[in-house]
C-alpha atoms as a PDB file:
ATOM      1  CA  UNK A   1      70.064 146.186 139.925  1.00  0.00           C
ATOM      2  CA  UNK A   2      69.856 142.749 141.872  1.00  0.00           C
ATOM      3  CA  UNK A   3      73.748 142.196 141.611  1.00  0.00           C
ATOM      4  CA  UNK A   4      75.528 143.139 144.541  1.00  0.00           C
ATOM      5  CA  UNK A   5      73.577 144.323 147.446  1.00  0.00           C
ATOM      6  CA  UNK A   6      71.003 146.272 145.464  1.00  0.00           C
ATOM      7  CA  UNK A   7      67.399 145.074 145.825  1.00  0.00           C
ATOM      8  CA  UNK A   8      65.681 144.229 142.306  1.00  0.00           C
ATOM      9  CA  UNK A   9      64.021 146.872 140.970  1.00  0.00           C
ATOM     10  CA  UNK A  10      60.784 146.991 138.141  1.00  0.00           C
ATOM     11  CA  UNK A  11      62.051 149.949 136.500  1.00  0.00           C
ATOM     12  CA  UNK A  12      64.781 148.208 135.060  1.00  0.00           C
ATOM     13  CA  UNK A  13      63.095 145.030 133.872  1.00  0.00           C
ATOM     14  CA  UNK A  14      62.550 146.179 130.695  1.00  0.00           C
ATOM     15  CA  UNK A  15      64.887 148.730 128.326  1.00  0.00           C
ATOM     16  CA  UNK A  16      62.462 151.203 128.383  1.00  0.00           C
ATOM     17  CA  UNK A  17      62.596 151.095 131.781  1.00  0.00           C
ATOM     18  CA  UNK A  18      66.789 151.014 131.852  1.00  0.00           C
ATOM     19  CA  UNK A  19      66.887 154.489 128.775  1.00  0.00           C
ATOM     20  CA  UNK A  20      64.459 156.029 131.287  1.00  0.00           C
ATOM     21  CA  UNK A  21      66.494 155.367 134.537  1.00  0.00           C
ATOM     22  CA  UNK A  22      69.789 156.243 132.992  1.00  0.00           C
ATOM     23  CA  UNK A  23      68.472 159.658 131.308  1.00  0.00           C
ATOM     24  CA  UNK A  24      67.162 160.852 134.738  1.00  0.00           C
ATOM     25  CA  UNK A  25      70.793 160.358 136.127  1.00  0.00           C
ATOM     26  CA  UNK A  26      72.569 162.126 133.326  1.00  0.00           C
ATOM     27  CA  UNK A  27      69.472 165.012 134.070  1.00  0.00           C
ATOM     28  CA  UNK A  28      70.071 165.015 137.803  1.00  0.00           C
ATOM     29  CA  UNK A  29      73.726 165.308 137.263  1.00  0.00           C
ATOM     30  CA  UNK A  30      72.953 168.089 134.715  1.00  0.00           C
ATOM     31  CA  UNK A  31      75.065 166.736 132.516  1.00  0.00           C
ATOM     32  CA  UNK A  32      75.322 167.965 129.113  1.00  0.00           C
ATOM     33  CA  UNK A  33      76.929 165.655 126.295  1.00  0.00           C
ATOM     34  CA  UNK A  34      78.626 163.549 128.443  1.00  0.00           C
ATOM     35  CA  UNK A  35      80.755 159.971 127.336  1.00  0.00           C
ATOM     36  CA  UNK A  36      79.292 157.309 128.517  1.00  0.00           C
ATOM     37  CA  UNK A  37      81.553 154.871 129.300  1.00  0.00           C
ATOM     38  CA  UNK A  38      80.244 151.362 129.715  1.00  0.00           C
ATOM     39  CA  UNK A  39      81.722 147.679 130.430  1.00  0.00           C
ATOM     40  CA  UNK A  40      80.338 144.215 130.473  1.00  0.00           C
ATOM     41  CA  UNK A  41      76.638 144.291 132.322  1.00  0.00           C
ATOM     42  CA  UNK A  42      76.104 148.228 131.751  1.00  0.00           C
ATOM     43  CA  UNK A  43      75.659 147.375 128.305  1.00  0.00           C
ATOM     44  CA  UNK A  44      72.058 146.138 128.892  1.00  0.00           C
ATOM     45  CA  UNK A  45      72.155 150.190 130.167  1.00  0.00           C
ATOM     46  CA  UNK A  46      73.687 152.004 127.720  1.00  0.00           C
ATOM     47  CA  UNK A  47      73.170 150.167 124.800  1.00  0.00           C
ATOM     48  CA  UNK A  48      69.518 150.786 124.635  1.00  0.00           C
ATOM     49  CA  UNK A  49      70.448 154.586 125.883  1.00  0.00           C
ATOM     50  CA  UNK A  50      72.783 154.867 122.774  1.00  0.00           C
ATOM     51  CA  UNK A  51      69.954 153.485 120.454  1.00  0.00           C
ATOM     52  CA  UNK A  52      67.160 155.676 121.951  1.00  0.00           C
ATOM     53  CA  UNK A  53      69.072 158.546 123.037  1.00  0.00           C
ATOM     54  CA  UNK A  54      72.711 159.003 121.468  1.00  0.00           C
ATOM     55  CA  UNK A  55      72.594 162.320 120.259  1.00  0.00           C
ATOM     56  CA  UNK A  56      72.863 163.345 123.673  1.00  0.00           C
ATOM     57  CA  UNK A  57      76.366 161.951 124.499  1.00  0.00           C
ATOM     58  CA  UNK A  58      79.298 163.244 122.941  1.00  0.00           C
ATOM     59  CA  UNK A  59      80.851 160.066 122.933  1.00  0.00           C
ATOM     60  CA  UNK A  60      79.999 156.294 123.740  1.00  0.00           C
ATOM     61  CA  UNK A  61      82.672 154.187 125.080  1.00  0.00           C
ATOM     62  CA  UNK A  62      81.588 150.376 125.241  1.00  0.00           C
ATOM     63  CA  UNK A  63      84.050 147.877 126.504  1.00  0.00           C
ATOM     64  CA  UNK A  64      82.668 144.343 126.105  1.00  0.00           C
ATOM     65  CA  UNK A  65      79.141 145.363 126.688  1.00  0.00           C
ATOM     66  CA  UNK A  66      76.503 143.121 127.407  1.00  0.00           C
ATOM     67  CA  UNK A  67      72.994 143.565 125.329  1.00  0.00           C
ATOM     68  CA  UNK A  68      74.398 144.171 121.852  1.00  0.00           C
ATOM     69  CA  UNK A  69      73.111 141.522 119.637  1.00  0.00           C
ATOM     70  CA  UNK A  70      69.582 142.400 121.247  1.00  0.00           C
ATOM     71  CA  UNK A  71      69.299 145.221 118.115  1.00  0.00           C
ATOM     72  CA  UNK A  72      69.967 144.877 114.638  1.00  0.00           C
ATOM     73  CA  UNK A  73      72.656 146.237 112.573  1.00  0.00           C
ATOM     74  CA  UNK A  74      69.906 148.655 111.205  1.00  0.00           C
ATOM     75  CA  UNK A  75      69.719 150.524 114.054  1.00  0.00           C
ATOM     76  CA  UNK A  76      73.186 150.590 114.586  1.00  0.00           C
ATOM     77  CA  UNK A  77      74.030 152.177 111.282  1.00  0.00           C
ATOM     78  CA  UNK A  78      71.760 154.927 111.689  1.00  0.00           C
ATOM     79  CA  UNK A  79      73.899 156.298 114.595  1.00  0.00           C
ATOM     80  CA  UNK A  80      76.485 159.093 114.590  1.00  0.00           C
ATOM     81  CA  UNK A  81      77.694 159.158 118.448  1.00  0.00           C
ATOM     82  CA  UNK A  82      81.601 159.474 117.627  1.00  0.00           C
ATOM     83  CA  UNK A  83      82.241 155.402 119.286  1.00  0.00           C
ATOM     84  CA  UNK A  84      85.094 153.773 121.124  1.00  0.00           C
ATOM     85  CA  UNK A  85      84.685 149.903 120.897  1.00  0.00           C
ATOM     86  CA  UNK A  86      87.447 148.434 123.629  1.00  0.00           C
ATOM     87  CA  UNK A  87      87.967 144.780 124.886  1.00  0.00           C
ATOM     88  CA  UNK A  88      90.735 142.705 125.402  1.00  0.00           C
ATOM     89  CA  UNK A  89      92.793 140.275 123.438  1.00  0.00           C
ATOM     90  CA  UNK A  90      91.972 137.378 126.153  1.00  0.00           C
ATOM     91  CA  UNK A  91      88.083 138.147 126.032  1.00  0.00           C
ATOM     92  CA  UNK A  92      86.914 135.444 124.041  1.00  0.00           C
ATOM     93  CA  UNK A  93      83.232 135.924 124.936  1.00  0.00           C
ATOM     94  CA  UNK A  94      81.603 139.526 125.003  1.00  0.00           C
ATOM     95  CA  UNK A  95      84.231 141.182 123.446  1.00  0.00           C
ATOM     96  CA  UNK A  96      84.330 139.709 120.266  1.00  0.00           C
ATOM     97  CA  UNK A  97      80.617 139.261 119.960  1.00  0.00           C
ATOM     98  CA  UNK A  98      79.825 142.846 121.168  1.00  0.00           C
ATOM     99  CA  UNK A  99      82.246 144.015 118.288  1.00  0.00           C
ATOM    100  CA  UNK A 100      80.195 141.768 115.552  1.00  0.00           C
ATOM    101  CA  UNK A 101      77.356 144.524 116.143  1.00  0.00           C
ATOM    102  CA  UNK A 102      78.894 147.278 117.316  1.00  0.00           C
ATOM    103  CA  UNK A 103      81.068 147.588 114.293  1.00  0.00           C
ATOM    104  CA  UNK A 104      77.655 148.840 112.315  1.00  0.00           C
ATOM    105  CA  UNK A 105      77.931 151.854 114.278  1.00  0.00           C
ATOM    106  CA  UNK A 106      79.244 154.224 111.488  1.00  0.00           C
ATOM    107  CA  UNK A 107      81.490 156.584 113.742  1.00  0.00           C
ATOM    108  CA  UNK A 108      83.334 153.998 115.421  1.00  0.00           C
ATOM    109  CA  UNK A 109      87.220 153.206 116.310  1.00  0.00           C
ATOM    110  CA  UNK A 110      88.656 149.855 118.120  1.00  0.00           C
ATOM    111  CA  UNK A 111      91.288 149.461 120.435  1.00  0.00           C
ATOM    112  CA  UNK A 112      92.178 146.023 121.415  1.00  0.00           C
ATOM    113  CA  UNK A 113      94.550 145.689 124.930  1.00  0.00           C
ATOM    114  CA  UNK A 114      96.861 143.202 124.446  1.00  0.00           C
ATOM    115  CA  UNK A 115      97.554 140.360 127.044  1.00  0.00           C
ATOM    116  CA  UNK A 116      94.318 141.509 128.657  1.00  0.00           C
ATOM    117  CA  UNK A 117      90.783 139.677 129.761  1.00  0.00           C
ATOM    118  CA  UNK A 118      87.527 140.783 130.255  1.00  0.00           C
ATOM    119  CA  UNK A 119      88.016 143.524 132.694  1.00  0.00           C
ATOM    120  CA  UNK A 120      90.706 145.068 130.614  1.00  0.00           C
ATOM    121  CA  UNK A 121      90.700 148.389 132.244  1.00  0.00           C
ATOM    122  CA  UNK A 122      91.644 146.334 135.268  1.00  0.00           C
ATOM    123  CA  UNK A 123      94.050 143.911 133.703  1.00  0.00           C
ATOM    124  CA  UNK A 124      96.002 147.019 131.375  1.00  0.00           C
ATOM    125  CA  UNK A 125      94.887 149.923 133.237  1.00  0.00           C
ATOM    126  CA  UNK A 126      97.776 152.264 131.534  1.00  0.00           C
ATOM    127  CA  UNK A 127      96.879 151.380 127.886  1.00  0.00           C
ATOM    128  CA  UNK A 128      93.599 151.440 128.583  1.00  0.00           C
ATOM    129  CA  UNK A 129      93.401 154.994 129.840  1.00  0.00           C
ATOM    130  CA  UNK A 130      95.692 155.915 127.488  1.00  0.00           C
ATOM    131  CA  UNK A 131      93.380 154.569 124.746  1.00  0.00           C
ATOM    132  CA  UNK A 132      90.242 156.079 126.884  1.00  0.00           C
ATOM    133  CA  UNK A 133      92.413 159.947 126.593  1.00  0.00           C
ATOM    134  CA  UNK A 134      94.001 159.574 123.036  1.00  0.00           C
ATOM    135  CA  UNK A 135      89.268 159.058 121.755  1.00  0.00           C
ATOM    136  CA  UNK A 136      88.611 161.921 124.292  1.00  0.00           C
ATOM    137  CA  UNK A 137      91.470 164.191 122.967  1.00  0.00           C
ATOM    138  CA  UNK A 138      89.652 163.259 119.607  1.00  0.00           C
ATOM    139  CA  UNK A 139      86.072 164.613 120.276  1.00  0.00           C
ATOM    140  CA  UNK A 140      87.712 168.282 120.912  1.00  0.00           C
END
């Protein structure tokens, strides 16, 4: 909220407020176990949601997420949601940094996409579906 066209909003000025918005949306989609799937800014989203409420996705997929040094490796440790860290080999910024904390997460796998940036699903989008498939293949 506040990027793009969308007016700011109070819910999500705080992570309680983000865990809260994002579990109503995986409740009004009725969604049961689902991925979730986040790049860059969602982070500040599903970071939290992992931490609070991870053993309700079947999988977590971040790729360079925003929001990870916020937590300690404590709480990362303590998690068992079956984790996909992605980025790309030209992302000098979140990528490496979000992997620095993310790498605590006990269940976790990395797949770095060679020759691309930030937005590597954008910049490799075959290797990095093929990456996305190959985790999703993984959780049954």
């Amino acid at each position: 909220a506040g990027h793009g066209d969308s007016p700011p909003s109070d819910m999500v000025a705080t992570e309680q407020g983000r865990v809260a918005l994002l579990d109503h949306i995986l409740q009004e989609l009725a969604l049961h176990r689902p991925v979730l799937v986040s790049p860059s800014m969602s982070g500040r989203f599903a970071v939290p949601f992992l931490l609070a409420r991870g053993t309700r996705l079947a999988g977590f997929v971040p790729i360079a997420p925003a929001g990870t040094r916020d937590h300690a490796p404590e709480r990362y440790q303590q998690l068992q949601t079956p984790t996909l860290i992605l980025y790309g080999d030209g992302d000098t910024g979140l990528g490496p940094r979000a992997l620095q904390s993310l790498r605590h997460l006990p269940r976790h796998q990395v797949a770095v996409l060679r020759g691309a940036g930030h937005a590597c699903y954008m910049d490799r989008p075959q290797d990095f579906h093929r990456a996305l498939l190959a985790f999703l293949r993984q959780l049954g």
